[in-house]
Protein backbone atom coordinates (compact mmCIF):
# COMPACT_ATOMS: atom_id res chain seq x y z
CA UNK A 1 160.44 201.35 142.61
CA UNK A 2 163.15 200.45 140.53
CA UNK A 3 163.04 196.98 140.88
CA UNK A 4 159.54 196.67 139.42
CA UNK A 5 159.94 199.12 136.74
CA UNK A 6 163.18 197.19 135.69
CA UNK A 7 160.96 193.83 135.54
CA UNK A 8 158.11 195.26 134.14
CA UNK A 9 160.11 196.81 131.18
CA UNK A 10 161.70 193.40 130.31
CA UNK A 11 158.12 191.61 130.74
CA UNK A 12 156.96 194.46 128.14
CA UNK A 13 159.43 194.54 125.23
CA UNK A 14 160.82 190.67 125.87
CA UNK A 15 159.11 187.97 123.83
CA UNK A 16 156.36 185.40 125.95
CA UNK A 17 155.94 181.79 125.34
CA UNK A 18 152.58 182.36 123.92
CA UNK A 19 152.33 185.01 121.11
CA UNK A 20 149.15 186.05 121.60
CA UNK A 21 150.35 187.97 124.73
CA UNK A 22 152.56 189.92 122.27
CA UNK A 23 150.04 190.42 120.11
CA UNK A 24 147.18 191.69 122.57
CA UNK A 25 150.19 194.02 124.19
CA UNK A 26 150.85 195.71 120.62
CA UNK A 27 146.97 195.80 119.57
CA UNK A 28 146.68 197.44 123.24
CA UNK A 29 149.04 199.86 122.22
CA UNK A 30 147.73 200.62 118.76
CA UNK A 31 144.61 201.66 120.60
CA UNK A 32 145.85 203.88 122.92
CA UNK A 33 147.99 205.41 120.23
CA UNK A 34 144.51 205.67 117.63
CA UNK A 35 142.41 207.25 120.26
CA UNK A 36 145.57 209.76 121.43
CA UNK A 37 145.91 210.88 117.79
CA UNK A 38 141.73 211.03 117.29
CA UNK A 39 141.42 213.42 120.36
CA UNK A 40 144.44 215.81 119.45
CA UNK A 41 143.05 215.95 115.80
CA UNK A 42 138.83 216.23 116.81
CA UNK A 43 139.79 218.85 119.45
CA UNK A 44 142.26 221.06 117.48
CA UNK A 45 140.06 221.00 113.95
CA UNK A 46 136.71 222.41 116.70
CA UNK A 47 139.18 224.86 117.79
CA UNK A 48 140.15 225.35 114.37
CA UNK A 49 136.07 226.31 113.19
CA UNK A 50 135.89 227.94 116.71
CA UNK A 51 138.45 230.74 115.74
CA UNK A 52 137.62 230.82 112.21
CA UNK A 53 133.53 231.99 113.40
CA UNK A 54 134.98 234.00 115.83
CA UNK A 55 136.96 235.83 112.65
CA UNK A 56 134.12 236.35 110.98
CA UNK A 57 132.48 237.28 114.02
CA UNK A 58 134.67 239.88 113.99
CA UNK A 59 134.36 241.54 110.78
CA UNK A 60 130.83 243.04 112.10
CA UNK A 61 131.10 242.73 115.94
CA UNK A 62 132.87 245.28 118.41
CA UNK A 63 135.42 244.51 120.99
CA UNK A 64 133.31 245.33 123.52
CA UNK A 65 129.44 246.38 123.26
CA UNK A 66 128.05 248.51 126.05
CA UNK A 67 124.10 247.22 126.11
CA UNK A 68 121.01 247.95 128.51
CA UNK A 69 119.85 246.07 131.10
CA UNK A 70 116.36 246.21 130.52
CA UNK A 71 114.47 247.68 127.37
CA UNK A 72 115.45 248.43 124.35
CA UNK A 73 117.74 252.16 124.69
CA UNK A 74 119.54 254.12 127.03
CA UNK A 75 120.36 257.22 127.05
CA UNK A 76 124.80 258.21 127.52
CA UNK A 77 125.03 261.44 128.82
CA UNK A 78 128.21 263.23 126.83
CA UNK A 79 130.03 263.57 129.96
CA UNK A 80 130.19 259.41 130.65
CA UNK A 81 131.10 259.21 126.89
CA UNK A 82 134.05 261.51 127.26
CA UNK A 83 134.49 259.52 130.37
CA UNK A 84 134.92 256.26 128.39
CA UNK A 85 136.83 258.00 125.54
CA UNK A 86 139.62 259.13 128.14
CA UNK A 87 140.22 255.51 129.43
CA UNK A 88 143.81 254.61 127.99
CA UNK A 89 142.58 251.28 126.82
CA UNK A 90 140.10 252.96 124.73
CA UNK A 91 140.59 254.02 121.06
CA UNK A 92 137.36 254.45 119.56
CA UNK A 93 133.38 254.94 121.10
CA UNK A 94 130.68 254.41 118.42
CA UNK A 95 126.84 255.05 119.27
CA UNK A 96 124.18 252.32 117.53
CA UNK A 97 120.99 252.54 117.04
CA UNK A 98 119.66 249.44 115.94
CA UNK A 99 115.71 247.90 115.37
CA UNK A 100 113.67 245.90 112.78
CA UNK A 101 112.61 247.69 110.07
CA UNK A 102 110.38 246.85 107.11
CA UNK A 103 112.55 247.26 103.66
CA UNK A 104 110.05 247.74 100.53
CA UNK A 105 111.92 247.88 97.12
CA UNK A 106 109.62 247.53 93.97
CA UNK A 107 107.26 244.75 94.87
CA UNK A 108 109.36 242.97 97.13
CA UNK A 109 109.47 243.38 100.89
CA UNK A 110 111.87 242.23 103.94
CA UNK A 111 111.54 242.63 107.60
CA UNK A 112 115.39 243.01 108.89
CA UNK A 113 117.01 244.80 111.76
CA UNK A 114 118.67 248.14 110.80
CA UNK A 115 121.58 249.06 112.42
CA UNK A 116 122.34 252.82 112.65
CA UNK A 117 125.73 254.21 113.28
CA UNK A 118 127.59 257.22 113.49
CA UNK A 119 130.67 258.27 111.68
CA UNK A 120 133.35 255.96 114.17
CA UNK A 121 131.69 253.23 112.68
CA UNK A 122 133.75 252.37 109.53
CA UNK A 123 137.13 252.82 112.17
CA UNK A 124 135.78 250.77 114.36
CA UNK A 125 135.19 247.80 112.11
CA UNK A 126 137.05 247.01 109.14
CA UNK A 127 134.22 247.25 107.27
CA UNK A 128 136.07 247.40 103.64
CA UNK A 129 136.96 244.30 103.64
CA UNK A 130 133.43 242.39 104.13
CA UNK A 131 132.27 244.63 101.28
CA UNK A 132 132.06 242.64 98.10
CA UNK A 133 129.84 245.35 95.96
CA UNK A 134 129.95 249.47 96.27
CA UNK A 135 131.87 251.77 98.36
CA UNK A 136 130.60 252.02 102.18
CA UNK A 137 128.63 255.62 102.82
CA UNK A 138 126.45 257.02 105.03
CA UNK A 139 125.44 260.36 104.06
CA UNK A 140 126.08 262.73 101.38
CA UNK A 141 124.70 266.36 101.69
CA UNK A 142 120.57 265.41 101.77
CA UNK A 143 121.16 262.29 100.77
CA UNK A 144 120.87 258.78 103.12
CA UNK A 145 122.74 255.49 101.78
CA UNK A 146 122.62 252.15 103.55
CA UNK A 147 125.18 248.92 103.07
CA UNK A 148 123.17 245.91 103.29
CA UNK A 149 123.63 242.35 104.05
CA UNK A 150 124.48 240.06 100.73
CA UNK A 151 120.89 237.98 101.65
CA UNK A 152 118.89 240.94 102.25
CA UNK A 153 120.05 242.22 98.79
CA UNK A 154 119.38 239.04 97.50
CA UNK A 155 115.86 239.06 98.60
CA UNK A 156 115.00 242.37 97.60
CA UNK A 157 116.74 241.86 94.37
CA UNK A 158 119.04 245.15 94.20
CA UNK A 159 122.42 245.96 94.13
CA UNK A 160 124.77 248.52 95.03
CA UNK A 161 124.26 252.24 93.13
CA UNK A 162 120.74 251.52 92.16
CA UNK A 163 119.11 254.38 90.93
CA UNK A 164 116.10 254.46 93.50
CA UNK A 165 115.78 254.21 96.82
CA UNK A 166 114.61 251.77 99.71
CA UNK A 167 111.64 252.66 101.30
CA UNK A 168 111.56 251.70 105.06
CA UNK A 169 108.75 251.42 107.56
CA UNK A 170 108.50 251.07 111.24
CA UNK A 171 105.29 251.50 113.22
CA UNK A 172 104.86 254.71 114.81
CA UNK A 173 105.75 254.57 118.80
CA UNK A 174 103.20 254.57 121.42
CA UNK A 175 100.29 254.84 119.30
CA UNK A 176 97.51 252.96 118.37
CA UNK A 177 96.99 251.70 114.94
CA UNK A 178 94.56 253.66 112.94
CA UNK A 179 92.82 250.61 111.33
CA UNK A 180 90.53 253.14 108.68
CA UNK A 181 93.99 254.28 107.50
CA UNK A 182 96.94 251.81 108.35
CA UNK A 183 99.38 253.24 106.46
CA UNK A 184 99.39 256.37 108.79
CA UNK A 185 100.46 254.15 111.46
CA UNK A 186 104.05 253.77 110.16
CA UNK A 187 107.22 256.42 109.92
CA UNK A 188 108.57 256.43 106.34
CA UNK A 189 112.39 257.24 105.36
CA UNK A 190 114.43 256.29 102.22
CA UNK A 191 117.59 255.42 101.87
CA UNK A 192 120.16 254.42 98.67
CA UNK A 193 121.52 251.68 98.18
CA UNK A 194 125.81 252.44 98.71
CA UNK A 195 127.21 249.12 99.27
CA UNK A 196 126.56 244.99 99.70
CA UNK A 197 128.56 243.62 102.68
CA UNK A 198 129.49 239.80 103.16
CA UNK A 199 129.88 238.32 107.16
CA UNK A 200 129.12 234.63 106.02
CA UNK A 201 127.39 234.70 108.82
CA UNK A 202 123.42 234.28 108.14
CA UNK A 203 122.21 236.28 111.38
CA UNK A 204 124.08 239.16 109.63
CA UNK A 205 123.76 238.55 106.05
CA UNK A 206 120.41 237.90 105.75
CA UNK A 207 119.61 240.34 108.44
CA UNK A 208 120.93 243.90 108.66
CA UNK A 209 121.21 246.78 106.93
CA UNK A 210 123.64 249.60 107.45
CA UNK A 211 122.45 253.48 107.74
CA UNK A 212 123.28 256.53 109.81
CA UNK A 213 122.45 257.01 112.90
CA UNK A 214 120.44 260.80 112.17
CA UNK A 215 118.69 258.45 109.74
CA UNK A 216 117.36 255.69 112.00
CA UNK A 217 116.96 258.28 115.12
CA UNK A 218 114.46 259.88 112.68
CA UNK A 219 113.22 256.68 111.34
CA UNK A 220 111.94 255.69 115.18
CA UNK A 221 111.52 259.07 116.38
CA UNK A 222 114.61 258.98 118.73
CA UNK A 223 116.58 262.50 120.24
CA UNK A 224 119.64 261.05 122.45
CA UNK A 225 118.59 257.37 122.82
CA UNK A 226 121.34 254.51 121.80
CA UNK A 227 120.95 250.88 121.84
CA UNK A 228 124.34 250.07 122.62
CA UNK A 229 127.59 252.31 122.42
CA UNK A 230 130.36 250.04 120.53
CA UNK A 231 133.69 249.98 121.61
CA UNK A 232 137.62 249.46 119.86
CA UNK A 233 140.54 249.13 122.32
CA UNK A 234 143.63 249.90 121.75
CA UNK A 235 146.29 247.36 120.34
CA UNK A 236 148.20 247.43 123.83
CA UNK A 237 147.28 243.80 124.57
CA UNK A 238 144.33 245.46 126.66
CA UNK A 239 143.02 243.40 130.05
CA UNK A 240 139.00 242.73 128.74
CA UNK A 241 138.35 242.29 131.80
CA UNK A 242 139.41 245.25 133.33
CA UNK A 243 138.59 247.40 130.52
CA UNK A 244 135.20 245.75 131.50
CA UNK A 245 134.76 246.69 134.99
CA UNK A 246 136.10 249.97 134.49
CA UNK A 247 133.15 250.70 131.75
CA UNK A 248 130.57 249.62 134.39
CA UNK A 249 131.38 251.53 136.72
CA UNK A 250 131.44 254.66 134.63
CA UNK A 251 128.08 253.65 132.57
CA UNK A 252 126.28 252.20 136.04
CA UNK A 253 124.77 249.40 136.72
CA UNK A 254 122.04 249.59 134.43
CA UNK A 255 124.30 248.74 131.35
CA UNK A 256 126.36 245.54 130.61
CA UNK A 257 128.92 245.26 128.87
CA UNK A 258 129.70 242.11 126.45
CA UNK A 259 133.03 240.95 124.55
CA UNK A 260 132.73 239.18 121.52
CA UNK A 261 132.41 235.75 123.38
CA UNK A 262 129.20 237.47 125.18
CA UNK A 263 127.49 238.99 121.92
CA UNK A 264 127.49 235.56 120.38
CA UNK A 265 127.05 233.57 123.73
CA UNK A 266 124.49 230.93 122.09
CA UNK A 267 126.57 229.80 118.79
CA UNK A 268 129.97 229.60 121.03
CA UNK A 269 128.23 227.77 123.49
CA UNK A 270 126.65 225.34 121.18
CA UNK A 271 130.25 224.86 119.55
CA UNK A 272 131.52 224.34 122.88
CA UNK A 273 129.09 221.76 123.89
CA UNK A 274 129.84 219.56 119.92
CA UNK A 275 133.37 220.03 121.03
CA UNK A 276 132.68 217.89 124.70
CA UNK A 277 130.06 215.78 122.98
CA UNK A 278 132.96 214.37 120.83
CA UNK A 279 135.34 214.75 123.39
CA UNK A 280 133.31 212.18 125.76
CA UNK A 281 132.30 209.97 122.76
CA UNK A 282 136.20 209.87 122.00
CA UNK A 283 136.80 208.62 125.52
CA UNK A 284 134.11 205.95 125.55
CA UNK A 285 136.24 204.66 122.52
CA UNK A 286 139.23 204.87 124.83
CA UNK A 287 137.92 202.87 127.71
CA UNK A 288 136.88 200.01 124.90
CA UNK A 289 140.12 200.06 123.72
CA UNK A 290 141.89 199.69 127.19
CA UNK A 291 140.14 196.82 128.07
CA UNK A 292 142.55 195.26 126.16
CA UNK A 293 145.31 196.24 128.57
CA UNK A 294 142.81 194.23 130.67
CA UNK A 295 143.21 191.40 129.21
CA UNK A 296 146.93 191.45 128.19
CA UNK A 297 147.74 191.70 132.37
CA UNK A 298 145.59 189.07 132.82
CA UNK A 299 147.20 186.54 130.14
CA UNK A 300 150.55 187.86 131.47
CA UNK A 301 149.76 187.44 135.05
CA UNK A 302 149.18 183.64 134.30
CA UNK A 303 151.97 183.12 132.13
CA UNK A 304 154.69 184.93 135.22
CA UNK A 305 153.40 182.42 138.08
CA UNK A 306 156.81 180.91 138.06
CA UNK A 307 158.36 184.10 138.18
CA UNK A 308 155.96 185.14 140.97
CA UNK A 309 156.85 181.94 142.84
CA UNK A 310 159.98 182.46 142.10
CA UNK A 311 160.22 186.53 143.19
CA UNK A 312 158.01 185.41 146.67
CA UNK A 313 161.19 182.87 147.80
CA UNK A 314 163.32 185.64 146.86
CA UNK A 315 161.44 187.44 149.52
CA UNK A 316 159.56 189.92 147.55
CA UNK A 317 156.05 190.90 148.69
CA UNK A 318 152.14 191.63 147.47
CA UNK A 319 152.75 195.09 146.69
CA UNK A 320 156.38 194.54 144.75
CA UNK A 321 154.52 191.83 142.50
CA UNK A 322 151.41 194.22 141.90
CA UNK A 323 153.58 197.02 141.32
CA UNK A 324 155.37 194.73 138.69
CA UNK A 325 152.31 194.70 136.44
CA UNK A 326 150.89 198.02 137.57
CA UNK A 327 153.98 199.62 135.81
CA UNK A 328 153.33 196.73 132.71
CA UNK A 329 150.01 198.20 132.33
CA UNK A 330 151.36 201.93 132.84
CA UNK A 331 153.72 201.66 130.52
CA UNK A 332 151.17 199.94 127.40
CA UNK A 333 149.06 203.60 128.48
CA UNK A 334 152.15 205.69 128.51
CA UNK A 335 154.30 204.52 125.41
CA UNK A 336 150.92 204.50 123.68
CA UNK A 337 149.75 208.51 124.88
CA UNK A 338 153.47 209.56 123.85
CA UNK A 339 153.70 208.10 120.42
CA UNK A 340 149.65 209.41 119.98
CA UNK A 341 150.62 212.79 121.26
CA UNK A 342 153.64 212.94 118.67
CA UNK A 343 151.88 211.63 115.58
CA UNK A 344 148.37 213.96 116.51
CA UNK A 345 150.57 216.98 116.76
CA UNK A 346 152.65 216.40 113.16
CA UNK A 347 149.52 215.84 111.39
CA UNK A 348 147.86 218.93 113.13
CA UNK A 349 150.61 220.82 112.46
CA UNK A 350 151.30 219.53 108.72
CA UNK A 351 147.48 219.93 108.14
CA UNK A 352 148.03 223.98 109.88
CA UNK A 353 151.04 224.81 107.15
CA UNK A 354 149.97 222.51 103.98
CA UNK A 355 146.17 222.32 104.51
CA UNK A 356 146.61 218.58 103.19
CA UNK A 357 142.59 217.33 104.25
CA UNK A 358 140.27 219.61 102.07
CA UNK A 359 136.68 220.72 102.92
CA UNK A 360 135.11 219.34 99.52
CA UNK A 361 136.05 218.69 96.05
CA UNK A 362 138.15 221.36 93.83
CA UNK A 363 135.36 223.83 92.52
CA UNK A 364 133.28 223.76 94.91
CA UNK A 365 133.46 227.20 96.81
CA UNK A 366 133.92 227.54 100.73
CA UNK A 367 134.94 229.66 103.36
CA UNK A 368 138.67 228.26 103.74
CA UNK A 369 140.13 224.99 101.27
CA UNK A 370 140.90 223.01 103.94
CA UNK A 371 140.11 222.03 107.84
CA UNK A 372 141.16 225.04 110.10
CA UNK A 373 143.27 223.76 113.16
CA UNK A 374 144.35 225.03 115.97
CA UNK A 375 146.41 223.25 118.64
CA UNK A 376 145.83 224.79 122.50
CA UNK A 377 147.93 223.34 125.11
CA UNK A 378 145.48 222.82 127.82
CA UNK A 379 144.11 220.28 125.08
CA UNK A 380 147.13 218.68 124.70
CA UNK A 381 147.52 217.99 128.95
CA UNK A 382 144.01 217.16 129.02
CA UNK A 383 144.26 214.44 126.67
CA UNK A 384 147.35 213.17 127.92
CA UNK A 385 145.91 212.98 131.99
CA UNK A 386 142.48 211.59 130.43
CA UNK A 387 144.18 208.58 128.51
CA UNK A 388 147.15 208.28 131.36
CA UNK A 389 144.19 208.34 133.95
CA UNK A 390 142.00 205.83 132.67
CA UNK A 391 145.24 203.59 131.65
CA UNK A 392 146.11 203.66 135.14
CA UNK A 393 142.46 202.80 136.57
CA UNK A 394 142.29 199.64 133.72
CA UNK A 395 146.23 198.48 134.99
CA UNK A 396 144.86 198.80 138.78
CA UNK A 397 141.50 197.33 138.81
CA UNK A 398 143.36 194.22 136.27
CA UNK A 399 146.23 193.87 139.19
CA UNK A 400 144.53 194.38 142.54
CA UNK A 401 140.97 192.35 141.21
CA UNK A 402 141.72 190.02 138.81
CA UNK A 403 145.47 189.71 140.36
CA UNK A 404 144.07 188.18 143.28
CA UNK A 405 143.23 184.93 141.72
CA UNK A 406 146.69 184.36 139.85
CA UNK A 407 149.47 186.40 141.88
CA UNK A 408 147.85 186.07 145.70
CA UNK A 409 147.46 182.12 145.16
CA UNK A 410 150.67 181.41 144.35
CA UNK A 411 151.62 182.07 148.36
């Protein structure tokens, strides 16, 4: 193989008699190199807003959420709970309660989903630092306070520390409505207002409310029943997976248990599919652009007939001569990924330390200044075997199809 590589490199970087061949060589080149750099940038900024919704993701969602099967509630006896607690991978067990509610404050109203917790709660999230208004309570002597989403406040038009309460509804369980007297249908509890929290994440912000668990047990008429039982590990670089299995068997089979991937399956699996979408549409661009390796074989396999007549007295045969411009078109698809790879990972990591492309205009007030990115090296070998792949199929179907009229000919 070193003869062919030897004469391929010289065809390559050596000068033809017509300059065109150059030419389509370097533009063949500059595409595999434009298309390198577009993947490694498109798939690192996705992973980028990937991680950063995963963040906020988890500013409100557990580790790991223990949920029911079927229905609505289950019902953890205390010695499965002390079960779960005495797993080493397990720091903290938090029972929720969660349902829609109806809010009523003044003359406004708002159907959200309240979310009733016990005391482990504010260890188990951070929850000081999505709180942009109030301090974060849940009872005080006879009194009930809630936190609420930033859009639910916003609709009902309060704030924290307002001097009168919420009023919340929920229809009663299992019976009928009395349609002579409606408002006997519904359970009624109140709650203050102790704090506005911020996920910047609608299906949270304009959504749920805060309380205590006694609170929203009361509210739905509920003795032992949980909706899920949230979980924190501990920071020992935990196996989920094992931590997973583990909680199923103790908690049976009527449970499951969900990481934060699982909880918000749909919008990481919509993210996931924008991320192939573009990855595909990338590599449609790709196979355009490598039909010009096409077509600079093709000029050079006409312009080398000498050197193929030349190379057959010698006594070389079909496959050295193929492998000659196999390795011609190899090369345009390797030099081309290498110099793409380099460039895409400077300006992804530039763009990670400086933050040098900005989300919008100065003023104007987002999330984070500038594109997230985030580089993952089974991107990186993915690109590089997708562009080295489909170099390879353009080099073999220009040598062994088109070859056959101008190398095989020249017997």
């Amino acid at each position: 193989m070193k003869l062919p590589f030897y004469i391929a490199r010289r065809y390559l970087f050596s000068k033809k008699s017509h300059n065109a061949i150059n030419i389509i060589s370097m533009v063949s080149v500059c595409g595999v190199v434009v298309v390198t750099i577009a993947l490694i940038c498109a798939l690192s900024v996705l992973n980028g807003f990937s991680g950063l919704v995963y963040s906020m993701f988890s500013n409100f969602d557990p580790e790991l959420k223990a949920l029911p099967s079927t229905g609505k509630v289950f019902t953890p006896s205390e010695d499965k709970i002390k079960a779960i607690k005495a797993l080493p991978e397990i720091e903290l067990v938090s029972k929720v309660l969660e349902d829609n509610v109806l809010i009523k404050y003044g003359e406004r109203q708002h159907i959200a989903i309240i979310k009733g917790v016990d005391e482990n709660f504010g260890q188990l999230i951070d929850i000081n630092k999505i709180l942009i208004d109030g301090e974060y309570r849940l009872r005080e002597d006879v009194v009930d306070y809630a936190s609420l989403g930033i859009g639910t406040a916003s609709i009902l038009g309060i704030s924290a520390n307002f001097v009168a309460p919420m009023t919340l509804y929920v229809p009663k369980r299992d019976e009928a409505v009395n349609m002579s007297n409606p408002a006997s249908s519904f359970n009624i509890e109140y709650a203050y207002i102790s704090s506005v929290f911020c996920v910047n994440q609608q299906v949270y912000d304009e959504n749920y409310i805060v309380a205590s668990l006694p609170l929203v047990r009361s509210l739905f008429r509920y003795e032992n029943e949980v909706s899920a039982l949230e979980i924190k590990l501990t920071k020992r670089g935990s196996n989920i997976n094992a931590v997973k299995a583990k909680l199923t068997e103790i908690l049976g089979n009527d449970v499951v248990v969900k990481d934060r991937y699982e909880q918000q399956e749909a919008s990481f699996k919509m993210m996931q599919i924008e991320k192939w979408m573009i990855f595909l549409i990338l590599c449609f661009i790709l196979i355009i652009s490598l039909f010009n390796v096409v077509g600079s074989l093709s000029m050079l396999m006409i312009e080398k007939q000498a050197d193929v007549r030349t190379l057959r007295s010698l006594g070389a045969d079909d496959k050295l001569i193929n492998n000659i411009f196999l390795f011609e078109g190899w090369m345009i698809s390797g030099i081309g990924t290498l110099i793409g790879l380099v460039i895409g990972l400077t300006i992804c990591l530039l763009q990670q330390t400086f933050g040098i492309i900005k989300l919008g205009q100065t003023g104007v007030a987002f999330i984070i200044e500038a594109y997230p990115v985030k580089v993952l090296p089974s991107d990186v070998i993915l690109v590089a075997v997708t562009v080295l792949s489909v170099g390879f199929l353009a080099a073999w179907y220009a040598v062994h199809y088109l070859g056959k009229r101008w190398i095989k000919e020249e017997k």
